[in-house]
C-alpha atoms as a PDB file:
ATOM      1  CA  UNK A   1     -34.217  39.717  13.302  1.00  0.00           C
ATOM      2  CA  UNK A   2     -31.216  41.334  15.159  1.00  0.00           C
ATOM      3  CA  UNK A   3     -31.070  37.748  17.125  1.00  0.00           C
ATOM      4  CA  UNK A   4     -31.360  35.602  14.403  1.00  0.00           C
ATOM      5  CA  UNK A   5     -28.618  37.358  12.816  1.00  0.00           C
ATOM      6  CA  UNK A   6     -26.284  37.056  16.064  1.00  0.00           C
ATOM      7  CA  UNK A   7     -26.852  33.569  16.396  1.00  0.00           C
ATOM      8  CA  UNK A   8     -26.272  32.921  12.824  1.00  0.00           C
ATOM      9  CA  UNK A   9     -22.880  34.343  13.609  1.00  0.00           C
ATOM     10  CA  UNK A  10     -22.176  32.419  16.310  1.00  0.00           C
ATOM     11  CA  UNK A  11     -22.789  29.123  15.009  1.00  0.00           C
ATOM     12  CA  UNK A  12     -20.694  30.453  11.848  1.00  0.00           C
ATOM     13  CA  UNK A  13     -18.001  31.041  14.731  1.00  0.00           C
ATOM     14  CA  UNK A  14     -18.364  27.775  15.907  1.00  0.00           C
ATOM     15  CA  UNK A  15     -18.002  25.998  12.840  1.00  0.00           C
ATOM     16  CA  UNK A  16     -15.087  27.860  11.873  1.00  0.00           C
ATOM     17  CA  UNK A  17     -13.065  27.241  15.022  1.00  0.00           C
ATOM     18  CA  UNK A  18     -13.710  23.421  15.207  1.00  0.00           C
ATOM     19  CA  UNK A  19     -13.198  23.054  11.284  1.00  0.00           C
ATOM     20  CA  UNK A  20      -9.499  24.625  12.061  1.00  0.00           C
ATOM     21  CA  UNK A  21      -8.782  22.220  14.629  1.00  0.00           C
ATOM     22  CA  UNK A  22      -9.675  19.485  12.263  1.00  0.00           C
ATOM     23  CA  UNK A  23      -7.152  19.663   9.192  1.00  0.00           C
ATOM     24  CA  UNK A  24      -9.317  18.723   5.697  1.00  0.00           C
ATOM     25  CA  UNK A  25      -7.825  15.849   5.159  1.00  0.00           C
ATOM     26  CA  UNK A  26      -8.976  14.596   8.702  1.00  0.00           C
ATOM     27  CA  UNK A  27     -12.750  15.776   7.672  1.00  0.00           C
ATOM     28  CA  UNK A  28     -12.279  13.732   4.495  1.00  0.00           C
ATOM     29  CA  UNK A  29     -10.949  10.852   6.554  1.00  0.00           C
ATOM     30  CA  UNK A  30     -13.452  10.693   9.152  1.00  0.00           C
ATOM     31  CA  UNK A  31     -16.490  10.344   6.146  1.00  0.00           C
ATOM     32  CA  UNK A  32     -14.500   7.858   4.616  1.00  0.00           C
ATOM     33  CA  UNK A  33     -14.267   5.737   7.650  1.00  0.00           C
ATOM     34  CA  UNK A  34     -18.103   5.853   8.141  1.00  0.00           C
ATOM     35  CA  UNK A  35     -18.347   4.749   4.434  1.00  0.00           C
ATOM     36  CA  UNK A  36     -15.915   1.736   4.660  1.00  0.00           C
ATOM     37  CA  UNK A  37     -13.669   2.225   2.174  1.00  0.00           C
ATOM     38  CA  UNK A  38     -10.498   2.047   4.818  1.00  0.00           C
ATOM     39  CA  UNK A  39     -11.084  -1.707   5.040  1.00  0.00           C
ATOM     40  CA  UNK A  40     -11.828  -1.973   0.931  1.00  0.00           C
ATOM     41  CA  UNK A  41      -8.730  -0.230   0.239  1.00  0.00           C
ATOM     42  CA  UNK A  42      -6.836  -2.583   2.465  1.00  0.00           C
ATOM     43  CA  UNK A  43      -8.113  -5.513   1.032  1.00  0.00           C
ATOM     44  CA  UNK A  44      -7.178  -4.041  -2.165  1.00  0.00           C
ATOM     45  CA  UNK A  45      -3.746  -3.285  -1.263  1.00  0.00           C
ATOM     46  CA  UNK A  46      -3.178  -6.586   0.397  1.00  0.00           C
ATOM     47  CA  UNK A  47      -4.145  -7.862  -2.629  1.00  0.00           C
ATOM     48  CA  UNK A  48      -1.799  -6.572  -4.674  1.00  0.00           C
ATOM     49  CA  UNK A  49       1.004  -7.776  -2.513  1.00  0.00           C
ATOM     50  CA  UNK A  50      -0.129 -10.907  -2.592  1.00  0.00           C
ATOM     51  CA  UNK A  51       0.015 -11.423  -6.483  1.00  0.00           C
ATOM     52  CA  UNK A  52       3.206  -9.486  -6.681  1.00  0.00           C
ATOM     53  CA  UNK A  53       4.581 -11.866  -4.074  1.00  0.00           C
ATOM     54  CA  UNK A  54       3.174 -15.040  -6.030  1.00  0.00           C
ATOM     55  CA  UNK A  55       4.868 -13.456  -9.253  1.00  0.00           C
ATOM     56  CA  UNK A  56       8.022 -13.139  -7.453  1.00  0.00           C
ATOM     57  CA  UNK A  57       8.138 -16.733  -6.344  1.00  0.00           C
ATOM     58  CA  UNK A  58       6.698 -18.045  -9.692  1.00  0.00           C
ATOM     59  CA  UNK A  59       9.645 -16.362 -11.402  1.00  0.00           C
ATOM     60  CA  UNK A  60      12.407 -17.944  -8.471  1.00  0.00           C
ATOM     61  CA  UNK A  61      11.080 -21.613  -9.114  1.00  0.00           C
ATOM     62  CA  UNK A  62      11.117 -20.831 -13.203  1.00  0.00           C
ATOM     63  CA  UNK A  63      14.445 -19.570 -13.131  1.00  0.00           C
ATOM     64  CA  UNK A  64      15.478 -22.415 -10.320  1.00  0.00           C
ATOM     65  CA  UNK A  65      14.086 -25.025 -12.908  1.00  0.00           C
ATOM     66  CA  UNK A  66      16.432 -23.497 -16.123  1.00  0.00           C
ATOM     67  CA  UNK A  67      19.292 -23.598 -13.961  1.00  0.00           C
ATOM     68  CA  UNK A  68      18.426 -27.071 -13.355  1.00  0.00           C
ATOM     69  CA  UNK A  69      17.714 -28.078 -16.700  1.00  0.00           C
ATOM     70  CA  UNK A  70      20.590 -26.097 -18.462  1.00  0.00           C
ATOM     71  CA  UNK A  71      23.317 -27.234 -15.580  1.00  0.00           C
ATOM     72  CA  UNK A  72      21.970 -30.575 -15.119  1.00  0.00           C
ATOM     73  CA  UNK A  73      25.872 -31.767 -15.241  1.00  0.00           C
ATOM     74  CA  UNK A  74      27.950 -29.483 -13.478  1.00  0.00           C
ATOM     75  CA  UNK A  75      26.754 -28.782  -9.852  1.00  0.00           C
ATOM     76  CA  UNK A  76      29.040 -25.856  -9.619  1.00  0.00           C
ATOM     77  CA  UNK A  77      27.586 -23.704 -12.728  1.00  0.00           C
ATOM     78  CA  UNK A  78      23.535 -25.155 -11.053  1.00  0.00           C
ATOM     79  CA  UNK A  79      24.803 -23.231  -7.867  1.00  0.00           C
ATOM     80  CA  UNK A  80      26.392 -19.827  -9.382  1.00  0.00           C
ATOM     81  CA  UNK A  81      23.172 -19.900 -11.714  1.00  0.00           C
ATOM     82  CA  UNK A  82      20.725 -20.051  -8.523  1.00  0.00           C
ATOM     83  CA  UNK A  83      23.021 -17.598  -6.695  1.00  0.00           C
ATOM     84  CA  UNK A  84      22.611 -15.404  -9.348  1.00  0.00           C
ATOM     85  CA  UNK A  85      19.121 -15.743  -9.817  1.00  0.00           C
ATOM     86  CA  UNK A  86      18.444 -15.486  -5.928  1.00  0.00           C
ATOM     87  CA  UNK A  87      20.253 -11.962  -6.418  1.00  0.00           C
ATOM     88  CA  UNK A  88      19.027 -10.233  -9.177  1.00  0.00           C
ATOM     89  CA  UNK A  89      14.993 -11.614  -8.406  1.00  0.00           C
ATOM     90  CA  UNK A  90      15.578  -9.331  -4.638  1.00  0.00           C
ATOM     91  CA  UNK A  91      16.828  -6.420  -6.495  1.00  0.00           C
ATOM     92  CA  UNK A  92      13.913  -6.505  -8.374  1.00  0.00           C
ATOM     93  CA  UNK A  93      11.672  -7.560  -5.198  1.00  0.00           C
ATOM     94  CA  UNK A  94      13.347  -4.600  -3.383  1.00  0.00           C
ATOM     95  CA  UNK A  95      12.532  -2.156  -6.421  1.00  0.00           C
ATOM     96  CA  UNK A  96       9.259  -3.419  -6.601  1.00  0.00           C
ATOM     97  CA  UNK A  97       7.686  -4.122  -3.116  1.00  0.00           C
ATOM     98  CA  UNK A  98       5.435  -1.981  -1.332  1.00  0.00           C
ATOM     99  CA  UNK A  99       7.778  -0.561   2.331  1.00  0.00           C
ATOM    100  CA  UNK A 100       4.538   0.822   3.565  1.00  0.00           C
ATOM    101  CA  UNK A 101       1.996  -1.260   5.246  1.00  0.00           C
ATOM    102  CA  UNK A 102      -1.875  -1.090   3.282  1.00  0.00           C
ATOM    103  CA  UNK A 103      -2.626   1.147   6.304  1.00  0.00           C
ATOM    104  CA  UNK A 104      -0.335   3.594   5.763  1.00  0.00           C
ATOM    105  CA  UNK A 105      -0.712   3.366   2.311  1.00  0.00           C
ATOM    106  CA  UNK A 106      -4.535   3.678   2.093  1.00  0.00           C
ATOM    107  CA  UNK A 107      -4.090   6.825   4.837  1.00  0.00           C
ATOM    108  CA  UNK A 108      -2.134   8.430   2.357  1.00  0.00           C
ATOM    109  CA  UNK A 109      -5.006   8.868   0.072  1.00  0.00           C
ATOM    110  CA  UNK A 110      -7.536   9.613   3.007  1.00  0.00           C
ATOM    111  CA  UNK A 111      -9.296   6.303   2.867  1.00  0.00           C
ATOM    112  CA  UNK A 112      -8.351   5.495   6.415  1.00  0.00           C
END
């Protein structure tokens, strides 16, 4: 009994000591990994940036288009209109875009 109960210590020990050297969110990361969900979130992610990106260049080539139609005489006012547009749609693209890559992004959330 006395032996049982000294190597049930020991492996308590043990675990204790390697579970410090791993932080949680490492544990949590590692089972993740096994279960795929790194790759799904990435997909996911990617995704994402992918319609936001098609949004952002739907909204260019509408805007483009008004200018066109509106300023259809004066090539001058067609230009400041685009310039303008072209300005105001990368604020919002800056505002809006992910800076991290889905990597970093999906190992802030201990999916990768």
């Amino acid at each position: 009994m006395k032996s049982i109960s000294i190597a049930l210590v020991l492996v308590v020990a043990v675990m204790t000591c390697q579970t410090k050297e791993l932080k949680l969110s490492e544990l949590i990361t590692l089972e993740n990994q096994e279960e795929s969900l790194c790759e799904s979130c990435q997909m996911f992610i990617n995704g994402i940036n992918n319609v936001i990106e098609q949004a952002f260049d739907w909204v260019t080539q509408e805007m483009d288009d008004f200018c066109d139609d509106h300023f259809a005489y004066n090539s001058t006012a067609t230009m400041t209109c685009k310039a303008k547009v072209d300005k105001v749609v990368e604020k919002i693209r800056d505002f809006v875009v992910l800076e991290d890559t889905s990597e970093m992004i999906c190992r802030k959330f201990y999916l990768c």
